[in-house]
Protein backbone atom coordinates (compact mmCIF):
# COMPACT_ATOMS: atom_id res chain seq x y z
CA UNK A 1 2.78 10.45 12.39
CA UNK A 2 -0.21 9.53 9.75
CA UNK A 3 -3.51 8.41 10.84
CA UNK A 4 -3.75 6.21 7.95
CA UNK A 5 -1.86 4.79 5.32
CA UNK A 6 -3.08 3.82 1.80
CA UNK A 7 -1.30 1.90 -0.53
CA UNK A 8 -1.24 0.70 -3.95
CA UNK A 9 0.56 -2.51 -3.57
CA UNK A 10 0.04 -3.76 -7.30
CA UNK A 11 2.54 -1.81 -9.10
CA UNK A 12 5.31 -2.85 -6.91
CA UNK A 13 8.62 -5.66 -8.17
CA UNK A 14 8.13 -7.29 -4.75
CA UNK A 15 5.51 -9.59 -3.40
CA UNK A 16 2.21 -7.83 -1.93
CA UNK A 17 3.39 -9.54 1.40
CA UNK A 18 7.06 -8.01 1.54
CA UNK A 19 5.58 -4.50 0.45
CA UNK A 20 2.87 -4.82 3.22
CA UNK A 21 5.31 -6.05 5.90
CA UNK A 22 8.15 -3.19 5.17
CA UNK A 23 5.29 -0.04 5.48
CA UNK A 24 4.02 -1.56 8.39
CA UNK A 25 7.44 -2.42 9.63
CA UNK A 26 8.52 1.60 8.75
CA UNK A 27 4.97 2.95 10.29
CA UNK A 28 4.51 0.50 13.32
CA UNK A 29 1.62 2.24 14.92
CA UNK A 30 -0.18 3.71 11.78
CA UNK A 31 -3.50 1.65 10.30
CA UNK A 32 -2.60 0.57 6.88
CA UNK A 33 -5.00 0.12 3.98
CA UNK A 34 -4.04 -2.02 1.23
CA UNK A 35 -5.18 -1.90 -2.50
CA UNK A 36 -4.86 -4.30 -5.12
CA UNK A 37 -7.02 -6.95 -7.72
CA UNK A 38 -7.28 -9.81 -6.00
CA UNK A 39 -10.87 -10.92 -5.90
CA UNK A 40 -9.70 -14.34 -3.82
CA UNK A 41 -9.62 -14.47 -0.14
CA UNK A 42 -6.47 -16.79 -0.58
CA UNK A 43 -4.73 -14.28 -1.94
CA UNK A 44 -5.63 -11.50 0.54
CA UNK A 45 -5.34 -13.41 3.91
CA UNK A 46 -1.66 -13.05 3.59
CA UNK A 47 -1.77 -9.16 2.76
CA UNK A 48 -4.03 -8.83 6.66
CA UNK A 49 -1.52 -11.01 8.18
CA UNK A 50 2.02 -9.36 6.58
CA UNK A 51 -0.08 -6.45 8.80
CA UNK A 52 -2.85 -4.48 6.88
CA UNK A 53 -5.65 -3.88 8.78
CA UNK A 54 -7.80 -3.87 5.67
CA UNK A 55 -8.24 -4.36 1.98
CA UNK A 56 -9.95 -2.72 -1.07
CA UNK A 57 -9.91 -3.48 -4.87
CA UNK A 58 -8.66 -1.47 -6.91
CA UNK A 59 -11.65 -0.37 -8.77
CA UNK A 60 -14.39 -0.14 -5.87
CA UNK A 61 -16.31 3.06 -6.20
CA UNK A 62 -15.80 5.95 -4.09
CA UNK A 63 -18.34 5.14 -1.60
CA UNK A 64 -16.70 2.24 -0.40
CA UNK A 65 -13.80 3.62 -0.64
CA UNK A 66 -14.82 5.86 2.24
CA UNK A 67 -16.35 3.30 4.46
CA UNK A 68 -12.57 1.44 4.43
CA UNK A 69 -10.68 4.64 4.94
CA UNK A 70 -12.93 5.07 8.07
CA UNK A 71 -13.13 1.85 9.26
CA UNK A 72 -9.47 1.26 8.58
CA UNK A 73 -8.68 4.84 10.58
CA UNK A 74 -10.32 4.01 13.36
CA UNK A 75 -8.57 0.08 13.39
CA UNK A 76 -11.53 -1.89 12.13
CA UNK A 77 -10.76 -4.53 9.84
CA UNK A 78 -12.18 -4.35 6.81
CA UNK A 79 -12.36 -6.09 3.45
CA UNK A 80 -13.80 -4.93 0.14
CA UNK A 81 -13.58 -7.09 -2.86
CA UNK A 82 -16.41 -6.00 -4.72
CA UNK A 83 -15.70 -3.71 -7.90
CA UNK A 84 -18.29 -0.87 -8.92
């Protein structure tokens, strides 16, 4: 049992969606964070519905970085698409 999960979900041969829905499908009652590039909200909707409970570029600085892992932790959504 993990309080959080974070997850790289660029570097993956499936679709951000599949990868999202089969970690939240194998940790059902564990908050997952999700990581990736997308700067458009088009493109991230689907990674919160496939069951993130939040989002973070890939290249945000550590500070927000943080702020998701708590807010994420404690089941807050949360979405961060600036970069540093």
């Amino acid at each position: 049992e993990f309080d959080l999960l974070v997850a790289n979900i660029e570097d993956f041969n499936q679709a951000s969606t599949e990868v999202v829905s089969q970690i939240c499908a194998q940790f059902p009652n564990t908050p997952l964070l999700a990581v990736h590039s997308y700067l458009n909200k088009e493109l991230i909707k689907p990674i919160i519905t496939a069951g993130a409970i939040g989002y973070i570029r890939n290249d945000v600085s550590e500070k927000k970085l943080i702020e998701a892992v708590q807010k994420v932790a404690s089941g807050t959504k949360c979405i961060v698409t600036e970069s540093t």
